[in-house]
PDB file of N, CA and C in Angstrom:
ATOM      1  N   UNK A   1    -262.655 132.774 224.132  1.00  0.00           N
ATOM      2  CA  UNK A   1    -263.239 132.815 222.818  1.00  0.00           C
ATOM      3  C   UNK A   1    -264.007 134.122 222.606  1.00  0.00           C
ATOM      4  N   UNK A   2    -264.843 134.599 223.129  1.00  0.00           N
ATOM      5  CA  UNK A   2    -265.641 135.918 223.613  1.00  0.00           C
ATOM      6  C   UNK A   2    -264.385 136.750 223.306  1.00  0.00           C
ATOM      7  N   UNK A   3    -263.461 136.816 223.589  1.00  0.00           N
ATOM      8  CA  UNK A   3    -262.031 137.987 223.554  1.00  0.00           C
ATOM      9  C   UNK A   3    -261.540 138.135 222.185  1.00  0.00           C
ATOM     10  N   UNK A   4    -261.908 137.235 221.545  1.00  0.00           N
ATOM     11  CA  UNK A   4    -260.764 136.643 220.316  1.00  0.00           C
ATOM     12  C   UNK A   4    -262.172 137.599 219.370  1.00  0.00           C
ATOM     13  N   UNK A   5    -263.515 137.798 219.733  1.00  0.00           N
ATOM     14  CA  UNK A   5    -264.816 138.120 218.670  1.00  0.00           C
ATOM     15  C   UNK A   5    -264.806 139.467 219.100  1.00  0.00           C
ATOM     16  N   UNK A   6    -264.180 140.111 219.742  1.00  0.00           N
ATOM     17  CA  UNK A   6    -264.756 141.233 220.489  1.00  0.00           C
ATOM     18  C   UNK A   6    -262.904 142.180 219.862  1.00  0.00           C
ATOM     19  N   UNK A   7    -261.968 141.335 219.957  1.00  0.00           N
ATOM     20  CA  UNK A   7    -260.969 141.664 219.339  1.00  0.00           C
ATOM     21  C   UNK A   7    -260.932 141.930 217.899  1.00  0.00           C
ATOM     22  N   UNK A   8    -261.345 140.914 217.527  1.00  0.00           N
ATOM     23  CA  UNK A   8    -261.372 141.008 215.649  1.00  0.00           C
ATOM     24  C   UNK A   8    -262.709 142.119 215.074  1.00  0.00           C
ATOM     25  N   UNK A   9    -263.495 142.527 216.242  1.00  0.00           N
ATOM     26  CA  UNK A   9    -264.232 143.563 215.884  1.00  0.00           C
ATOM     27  C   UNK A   9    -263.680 144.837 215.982  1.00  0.00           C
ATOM     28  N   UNK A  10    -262.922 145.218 216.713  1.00  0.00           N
ATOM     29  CA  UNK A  10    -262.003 146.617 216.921  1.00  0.00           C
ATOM     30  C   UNK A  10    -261.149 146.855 216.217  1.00  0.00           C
ATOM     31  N   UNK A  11    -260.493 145.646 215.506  1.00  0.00           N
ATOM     32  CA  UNK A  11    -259.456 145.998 214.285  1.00  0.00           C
ATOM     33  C   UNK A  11    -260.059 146.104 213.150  1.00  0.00           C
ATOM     34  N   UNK A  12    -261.212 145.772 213.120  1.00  0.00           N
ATOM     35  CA  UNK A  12    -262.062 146.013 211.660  1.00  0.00           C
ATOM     36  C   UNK A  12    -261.233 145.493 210.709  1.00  0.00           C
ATOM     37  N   UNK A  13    -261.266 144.127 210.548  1.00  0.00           N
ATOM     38  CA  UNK A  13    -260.693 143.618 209.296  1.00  0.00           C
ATOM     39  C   UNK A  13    -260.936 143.117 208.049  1.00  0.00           C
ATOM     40  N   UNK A  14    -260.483 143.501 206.863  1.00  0.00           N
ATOM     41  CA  UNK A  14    -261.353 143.606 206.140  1.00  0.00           C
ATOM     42  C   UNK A  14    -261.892 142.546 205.478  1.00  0.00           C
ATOM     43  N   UNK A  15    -261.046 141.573 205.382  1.00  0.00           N
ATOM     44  CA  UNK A  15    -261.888 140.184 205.270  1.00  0.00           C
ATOM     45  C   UNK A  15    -263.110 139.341 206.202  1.00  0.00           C
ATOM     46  N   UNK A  16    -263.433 140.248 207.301  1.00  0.00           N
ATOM     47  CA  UNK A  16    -264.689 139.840 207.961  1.00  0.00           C
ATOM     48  C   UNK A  16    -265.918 140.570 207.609  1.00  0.00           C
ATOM     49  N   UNK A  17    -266.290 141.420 206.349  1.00  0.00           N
ATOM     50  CA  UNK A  17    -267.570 141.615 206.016  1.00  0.00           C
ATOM     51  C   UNK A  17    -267.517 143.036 205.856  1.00  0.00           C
ATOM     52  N   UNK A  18    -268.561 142.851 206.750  1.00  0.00           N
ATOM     53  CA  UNK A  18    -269.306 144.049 206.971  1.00  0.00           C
ATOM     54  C   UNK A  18    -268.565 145.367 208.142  1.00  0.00           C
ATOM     55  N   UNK A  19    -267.451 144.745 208.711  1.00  0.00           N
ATOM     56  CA  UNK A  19    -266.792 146.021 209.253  1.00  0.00           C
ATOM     57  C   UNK A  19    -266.038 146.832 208.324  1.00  0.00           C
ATOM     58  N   UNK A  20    -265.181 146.292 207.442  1.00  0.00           N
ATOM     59  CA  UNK A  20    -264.269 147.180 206.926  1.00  0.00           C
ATOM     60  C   UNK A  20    -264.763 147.218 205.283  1.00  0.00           C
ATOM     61  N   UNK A  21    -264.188 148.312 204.549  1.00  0.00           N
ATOM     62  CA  UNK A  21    -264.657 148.120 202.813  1.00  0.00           C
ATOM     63  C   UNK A  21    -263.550 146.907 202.334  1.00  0.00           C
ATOM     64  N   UNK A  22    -264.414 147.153 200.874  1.00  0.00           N
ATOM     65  CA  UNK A  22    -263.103 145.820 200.918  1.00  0.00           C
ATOM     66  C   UNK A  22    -262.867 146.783 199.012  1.00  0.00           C
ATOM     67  N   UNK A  23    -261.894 146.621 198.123  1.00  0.00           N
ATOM     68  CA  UNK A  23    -261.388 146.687 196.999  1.00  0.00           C
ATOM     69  C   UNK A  23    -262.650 146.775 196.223  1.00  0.00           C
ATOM     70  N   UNK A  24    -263.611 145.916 196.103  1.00  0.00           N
ATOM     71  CA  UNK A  24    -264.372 145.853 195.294  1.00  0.00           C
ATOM     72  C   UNK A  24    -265.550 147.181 195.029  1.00  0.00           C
ATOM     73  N   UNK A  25    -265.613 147.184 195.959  1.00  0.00           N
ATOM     74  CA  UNK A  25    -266.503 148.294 197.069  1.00  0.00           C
ATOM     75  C   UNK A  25    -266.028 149.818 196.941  1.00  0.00           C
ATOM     76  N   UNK A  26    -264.499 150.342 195.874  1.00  0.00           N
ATOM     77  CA  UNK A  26    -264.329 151.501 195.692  1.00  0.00           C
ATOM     78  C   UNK A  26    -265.098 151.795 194.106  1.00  0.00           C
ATOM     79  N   UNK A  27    -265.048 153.127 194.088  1.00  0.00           N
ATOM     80  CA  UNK A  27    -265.688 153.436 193.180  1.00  0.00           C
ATOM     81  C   UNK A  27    -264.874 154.088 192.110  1.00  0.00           C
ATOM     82  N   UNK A  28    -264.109 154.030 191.019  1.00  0.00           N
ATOM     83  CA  UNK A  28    -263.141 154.623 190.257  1.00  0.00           C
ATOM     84  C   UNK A  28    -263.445 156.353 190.186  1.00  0.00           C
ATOM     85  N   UNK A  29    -264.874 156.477 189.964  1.00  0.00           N
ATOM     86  CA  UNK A  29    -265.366 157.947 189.645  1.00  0.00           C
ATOM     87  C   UNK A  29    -265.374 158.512 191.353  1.00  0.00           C
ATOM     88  N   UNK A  30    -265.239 158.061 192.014  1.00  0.00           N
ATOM     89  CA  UNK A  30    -264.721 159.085 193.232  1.00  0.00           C
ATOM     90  C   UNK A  30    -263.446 159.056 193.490  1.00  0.00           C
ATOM     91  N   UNK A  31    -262.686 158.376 193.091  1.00  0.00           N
ATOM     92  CA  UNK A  31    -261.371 158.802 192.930  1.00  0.00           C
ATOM     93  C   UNK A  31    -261.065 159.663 191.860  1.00  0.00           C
ATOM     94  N   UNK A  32    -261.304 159.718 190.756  1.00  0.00           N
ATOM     95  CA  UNK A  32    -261.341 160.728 190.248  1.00  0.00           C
ATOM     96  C   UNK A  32    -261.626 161.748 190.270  1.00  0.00           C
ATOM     97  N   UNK A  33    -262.849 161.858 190.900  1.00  0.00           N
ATOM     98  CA  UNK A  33    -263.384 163.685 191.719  1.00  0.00           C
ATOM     99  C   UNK A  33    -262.370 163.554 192.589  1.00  0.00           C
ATOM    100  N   UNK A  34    -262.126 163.159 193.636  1.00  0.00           N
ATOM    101  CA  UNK A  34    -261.369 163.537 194.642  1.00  0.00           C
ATOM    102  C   UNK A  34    -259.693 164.329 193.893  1.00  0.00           C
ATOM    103  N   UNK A  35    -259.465 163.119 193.030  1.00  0.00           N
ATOM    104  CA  UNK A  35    -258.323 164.105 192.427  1.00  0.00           C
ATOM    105  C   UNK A  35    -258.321 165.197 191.466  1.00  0.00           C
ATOM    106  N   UNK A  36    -259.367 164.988 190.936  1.00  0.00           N
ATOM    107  CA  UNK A  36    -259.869 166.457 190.051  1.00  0.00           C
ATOM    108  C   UNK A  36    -259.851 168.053 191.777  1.00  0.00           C
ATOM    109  N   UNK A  37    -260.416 167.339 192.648  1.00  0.00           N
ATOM    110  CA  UNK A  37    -260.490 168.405 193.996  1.00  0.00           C
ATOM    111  C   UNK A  37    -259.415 168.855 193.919  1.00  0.00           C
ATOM    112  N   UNK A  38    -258.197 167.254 194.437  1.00  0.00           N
ATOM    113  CA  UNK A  38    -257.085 167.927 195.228  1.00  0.00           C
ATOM    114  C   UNK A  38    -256.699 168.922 193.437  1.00  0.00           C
ATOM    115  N   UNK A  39    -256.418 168.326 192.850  1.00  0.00           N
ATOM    116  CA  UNK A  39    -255.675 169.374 191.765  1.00  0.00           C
ATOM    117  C   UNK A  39    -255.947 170.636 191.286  1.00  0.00           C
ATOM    118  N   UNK A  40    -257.407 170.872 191.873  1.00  0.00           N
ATOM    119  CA  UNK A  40    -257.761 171.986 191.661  1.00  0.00           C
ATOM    120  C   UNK A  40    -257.438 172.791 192.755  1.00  0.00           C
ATOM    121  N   UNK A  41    -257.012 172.373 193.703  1.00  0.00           N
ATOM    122  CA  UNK A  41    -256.625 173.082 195.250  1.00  0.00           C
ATOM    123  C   UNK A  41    -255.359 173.640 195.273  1.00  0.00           C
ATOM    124  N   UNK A  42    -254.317 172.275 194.544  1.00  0.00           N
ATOM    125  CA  UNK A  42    -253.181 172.667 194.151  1.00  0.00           C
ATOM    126  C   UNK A  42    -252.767 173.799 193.659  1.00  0.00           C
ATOM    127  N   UNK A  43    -253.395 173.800 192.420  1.00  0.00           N
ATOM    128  CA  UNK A  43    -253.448 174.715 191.519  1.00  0.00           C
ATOM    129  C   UNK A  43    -253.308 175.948 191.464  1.00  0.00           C
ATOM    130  N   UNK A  44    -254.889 176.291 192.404  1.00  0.00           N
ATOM    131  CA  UNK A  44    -254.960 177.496 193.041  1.00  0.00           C
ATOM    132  C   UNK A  44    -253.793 178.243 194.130  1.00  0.00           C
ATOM    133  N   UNK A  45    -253.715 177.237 194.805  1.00  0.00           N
ATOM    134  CA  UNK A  45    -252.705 177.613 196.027  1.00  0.00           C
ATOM    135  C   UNK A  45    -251.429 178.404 194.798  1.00  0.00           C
ATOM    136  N   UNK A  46    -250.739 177.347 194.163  1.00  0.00           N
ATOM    137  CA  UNK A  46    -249.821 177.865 192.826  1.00  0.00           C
ATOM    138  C   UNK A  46    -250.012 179.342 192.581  1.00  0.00           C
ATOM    139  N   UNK A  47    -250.967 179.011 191.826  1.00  0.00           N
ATOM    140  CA  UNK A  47    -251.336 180.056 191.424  1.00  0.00           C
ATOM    141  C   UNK A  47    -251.598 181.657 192.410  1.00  0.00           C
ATOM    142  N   UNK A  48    -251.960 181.619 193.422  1.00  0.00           N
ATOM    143  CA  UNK A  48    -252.153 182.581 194.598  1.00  0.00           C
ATOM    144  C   UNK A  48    -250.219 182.616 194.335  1.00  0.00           C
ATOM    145  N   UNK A  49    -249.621 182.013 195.033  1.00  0.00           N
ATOM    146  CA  UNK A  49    -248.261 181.998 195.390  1.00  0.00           C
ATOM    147  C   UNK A  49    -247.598 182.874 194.183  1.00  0.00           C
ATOM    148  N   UNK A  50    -247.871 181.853 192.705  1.00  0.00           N
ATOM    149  CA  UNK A  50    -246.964 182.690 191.467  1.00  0.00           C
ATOM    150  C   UNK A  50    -247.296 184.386 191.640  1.00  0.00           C
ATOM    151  N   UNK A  51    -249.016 184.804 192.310  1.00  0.00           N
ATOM    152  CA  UNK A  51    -249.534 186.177 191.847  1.00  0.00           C
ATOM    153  C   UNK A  51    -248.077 187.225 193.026  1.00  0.00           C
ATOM    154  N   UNK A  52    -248.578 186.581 194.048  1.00  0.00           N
ATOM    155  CA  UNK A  52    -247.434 187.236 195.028  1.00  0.00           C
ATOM    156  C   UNK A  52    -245.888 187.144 194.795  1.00  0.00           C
ATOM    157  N   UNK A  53    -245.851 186.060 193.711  1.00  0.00           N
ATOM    158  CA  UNK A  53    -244.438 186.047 193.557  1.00  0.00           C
ATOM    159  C   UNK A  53    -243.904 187.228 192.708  1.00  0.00           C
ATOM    160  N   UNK A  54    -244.788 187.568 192.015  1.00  0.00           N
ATOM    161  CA  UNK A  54    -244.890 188.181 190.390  1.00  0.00           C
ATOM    162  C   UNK A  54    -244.669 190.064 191.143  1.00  0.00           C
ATOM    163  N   UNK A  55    -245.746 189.974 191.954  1.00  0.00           N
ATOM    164  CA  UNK A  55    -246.138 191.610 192.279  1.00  0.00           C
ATOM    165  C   UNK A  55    -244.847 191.592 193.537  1.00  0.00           C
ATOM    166  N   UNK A  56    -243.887 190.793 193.658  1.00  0.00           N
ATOM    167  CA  UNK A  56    -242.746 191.548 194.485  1.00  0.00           C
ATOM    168  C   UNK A  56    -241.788 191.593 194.010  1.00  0.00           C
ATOM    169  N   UNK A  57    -241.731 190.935 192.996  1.00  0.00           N
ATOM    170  CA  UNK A  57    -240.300 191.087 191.917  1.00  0.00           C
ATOM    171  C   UNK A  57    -240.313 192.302 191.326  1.00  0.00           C
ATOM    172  N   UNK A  58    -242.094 192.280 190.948  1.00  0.00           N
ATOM    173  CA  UNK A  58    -242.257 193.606 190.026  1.00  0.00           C
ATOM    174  C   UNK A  58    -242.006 195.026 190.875  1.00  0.00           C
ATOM    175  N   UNK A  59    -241.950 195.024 192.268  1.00  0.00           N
ATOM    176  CA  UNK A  59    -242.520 196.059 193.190  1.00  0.00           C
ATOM    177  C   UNK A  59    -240.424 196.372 193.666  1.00  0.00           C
ATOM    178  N   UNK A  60    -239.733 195.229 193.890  1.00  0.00           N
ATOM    179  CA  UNK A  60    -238.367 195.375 194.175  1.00  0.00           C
ATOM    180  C   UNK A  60    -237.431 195.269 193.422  1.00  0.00           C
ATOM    181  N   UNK A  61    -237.450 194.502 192.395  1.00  0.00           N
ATOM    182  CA  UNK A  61    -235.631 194.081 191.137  1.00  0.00           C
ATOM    183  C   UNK A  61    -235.655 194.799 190.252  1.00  0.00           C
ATOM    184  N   UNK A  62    -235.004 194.961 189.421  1.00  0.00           N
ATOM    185  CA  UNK A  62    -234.495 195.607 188.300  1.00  0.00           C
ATOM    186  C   UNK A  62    -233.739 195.215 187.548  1.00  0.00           C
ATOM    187  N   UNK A  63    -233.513 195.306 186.370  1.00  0.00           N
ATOM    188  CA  UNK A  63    -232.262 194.460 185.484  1.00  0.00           C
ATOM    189  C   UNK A  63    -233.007 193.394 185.541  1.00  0.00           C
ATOM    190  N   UNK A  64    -231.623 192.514 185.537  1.00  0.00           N
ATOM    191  CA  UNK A  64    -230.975 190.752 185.437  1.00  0.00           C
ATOM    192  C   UNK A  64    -232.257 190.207 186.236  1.00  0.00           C
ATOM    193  N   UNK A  65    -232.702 190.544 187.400  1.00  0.00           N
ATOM    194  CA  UNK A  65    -233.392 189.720 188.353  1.00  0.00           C
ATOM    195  C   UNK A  65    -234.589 190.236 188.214  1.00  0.00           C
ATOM    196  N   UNK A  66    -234.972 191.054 187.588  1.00  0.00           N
ATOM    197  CA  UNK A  66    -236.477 191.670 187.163  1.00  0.00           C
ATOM    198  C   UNK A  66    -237.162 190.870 186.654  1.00  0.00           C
ATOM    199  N   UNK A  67    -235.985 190.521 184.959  1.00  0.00           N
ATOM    200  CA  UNK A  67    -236.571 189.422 184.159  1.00  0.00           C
ATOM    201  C   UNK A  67    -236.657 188.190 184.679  1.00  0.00           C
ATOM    202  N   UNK A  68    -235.607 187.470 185.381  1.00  0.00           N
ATOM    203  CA  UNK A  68    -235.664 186.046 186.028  1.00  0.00           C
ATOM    204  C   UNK A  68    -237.034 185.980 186.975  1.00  0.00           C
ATOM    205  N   UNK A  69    -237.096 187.012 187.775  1.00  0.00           N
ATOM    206  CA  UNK A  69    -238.522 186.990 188.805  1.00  0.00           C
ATOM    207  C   UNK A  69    -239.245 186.894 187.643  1.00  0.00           C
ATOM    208  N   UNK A  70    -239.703 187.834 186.685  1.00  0.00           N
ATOM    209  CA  UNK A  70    -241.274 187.341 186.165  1.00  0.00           C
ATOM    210  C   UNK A  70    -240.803 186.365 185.336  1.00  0.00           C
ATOM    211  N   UNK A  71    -239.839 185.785 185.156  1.00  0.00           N
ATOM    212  CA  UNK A  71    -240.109 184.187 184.372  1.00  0.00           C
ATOM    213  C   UNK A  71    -240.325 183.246 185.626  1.00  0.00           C
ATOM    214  N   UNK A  72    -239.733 183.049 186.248  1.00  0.00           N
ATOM    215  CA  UNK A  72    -239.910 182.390 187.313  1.00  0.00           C
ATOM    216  C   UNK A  72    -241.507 182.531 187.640  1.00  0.00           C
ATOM    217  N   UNK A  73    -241.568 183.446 188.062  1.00  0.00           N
ATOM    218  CA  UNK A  73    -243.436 183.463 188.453  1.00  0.00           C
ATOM    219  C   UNK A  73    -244.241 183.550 187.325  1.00  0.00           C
ATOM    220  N   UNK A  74    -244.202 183.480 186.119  1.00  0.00           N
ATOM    221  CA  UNK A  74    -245.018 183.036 185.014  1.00  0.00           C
ATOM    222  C   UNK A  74    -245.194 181.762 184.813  1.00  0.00           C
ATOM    223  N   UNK A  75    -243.521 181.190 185.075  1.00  0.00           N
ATOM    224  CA  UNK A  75    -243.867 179.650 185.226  1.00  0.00           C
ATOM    225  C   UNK A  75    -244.795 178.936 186.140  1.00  0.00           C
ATOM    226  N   UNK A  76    -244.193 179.879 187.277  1.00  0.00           N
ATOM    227  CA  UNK A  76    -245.192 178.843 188.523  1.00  0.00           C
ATOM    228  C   UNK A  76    -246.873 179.222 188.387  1.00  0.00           C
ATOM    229  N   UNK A  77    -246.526 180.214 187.563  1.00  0.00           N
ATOM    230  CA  UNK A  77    -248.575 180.893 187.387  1.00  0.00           C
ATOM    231  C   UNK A  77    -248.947 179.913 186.681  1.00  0.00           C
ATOM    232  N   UNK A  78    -248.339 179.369 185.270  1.00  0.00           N
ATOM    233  CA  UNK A  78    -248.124 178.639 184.248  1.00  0.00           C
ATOM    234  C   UNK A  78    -248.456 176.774 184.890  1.00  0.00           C
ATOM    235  N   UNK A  79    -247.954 176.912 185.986  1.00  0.00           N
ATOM    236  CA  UNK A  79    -248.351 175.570 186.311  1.00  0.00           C
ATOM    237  C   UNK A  79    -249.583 175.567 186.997  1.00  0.00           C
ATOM    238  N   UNK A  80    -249.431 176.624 188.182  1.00  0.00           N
ATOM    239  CA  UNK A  80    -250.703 176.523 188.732  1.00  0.00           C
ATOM    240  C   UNK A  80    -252.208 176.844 188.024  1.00  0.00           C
ATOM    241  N   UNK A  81    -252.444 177.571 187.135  1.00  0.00           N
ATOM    242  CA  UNK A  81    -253.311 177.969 186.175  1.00  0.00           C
ATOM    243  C   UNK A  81    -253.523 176.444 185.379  1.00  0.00           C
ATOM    244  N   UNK A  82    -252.515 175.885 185.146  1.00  0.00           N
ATOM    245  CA  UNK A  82    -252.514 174.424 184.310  1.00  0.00           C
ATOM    246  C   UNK A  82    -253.371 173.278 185.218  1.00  0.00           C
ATOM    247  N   UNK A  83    -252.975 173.408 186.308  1.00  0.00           N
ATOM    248  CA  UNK A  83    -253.750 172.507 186.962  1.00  0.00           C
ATOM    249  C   UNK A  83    -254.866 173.059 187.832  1.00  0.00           C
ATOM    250  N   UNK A  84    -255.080 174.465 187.745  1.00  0.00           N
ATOM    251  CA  UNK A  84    -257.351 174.285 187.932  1.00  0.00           C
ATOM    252  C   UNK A  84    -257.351 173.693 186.581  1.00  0.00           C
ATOM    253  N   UNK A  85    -256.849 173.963 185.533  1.00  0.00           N
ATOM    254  CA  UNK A  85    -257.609 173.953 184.405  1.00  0.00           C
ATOM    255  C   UNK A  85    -258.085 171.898 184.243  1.00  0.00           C
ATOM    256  N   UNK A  86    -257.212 171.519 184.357  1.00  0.00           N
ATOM    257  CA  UNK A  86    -256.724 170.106 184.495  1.00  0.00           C
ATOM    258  C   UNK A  86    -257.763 169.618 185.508  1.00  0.00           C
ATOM    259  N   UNK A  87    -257.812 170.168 187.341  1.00  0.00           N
ATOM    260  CA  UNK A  87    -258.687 169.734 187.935  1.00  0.00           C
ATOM    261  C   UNK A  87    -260.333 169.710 187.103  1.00  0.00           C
ATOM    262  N   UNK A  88    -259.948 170.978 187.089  1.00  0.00           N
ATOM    263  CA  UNK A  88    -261.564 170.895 186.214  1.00  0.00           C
ATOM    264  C   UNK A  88    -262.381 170.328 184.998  1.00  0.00           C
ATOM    265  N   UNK A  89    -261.132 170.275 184.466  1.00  0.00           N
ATOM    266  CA  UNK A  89    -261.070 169.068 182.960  1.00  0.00           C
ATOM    267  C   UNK A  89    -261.599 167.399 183.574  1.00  0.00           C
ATOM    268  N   UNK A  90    -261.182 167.118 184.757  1.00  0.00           N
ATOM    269  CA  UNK A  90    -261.044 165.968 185.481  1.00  0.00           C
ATOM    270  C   UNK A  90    -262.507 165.612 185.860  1.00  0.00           C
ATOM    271  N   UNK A  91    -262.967 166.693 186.320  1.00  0.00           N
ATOM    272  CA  UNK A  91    -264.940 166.881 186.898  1.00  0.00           C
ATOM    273  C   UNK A  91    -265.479 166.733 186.135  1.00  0.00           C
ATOM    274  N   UNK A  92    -265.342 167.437 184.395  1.00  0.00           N
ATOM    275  CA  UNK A  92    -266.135 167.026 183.664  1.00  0.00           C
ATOM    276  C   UNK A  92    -266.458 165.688 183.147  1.00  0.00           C
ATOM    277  N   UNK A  93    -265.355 164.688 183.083  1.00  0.00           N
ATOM    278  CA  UNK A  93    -264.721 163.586 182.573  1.00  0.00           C
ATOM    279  C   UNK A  93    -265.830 162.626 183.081  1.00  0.00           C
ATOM    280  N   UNK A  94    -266.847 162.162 182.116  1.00  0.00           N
ATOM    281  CA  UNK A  94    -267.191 160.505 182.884  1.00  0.00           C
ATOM    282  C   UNK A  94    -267.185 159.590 181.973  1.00  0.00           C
ATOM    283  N   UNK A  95    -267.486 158.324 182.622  1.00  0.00           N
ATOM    284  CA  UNK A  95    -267.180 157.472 181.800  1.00  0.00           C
ATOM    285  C   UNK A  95    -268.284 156.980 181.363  1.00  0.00           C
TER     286      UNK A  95
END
């Protein structure tokens, strides 16, 4: 019996209390920061990526693939720029 109390304490389950959280116990507005974070992380990363994408198209192609590189990396600037903007839209947000 001692094995069976000492067991159900190491799995932390969440219908016994006080070891594990339980559903009720989350908070909607930290999920929301948290995803306002990640999207703003996203974003950036995007955005870093579209800048390097942009300054080697511009630095190597010509013609046909000049224009496709900076559409291509306007888009991806275009998204990543969209979502700091979005993460940050998200931080301000309460309820």
């Amino acid at each position: 019996m001692a094995d069976e109390n000492v067991k159900s304490k190491t799995l932390g389950h969440a219908g016994s209390g006080a070891e594990g959280p339980t559903f009720a116990n989350h908070d909607p507005a930290s999920h929301r920061r948290r995803d306002a974070e990640a999207m703003t992380i996203i974003g950036g990363f995007l955005a870093i990526l579209a800048a390097l994408v942009l300054i080697g198209v511009v630095w190597n192609d010509e013609g046909l693939s000049l224009r496709v590189g900076i559409g291509a990396g306007a888009l991806l600037m275009a998204v990543g720029l969209g979502g700091v903007f979005l993460g940050m839209r998200l931080r301000r947000v309460r309820d």
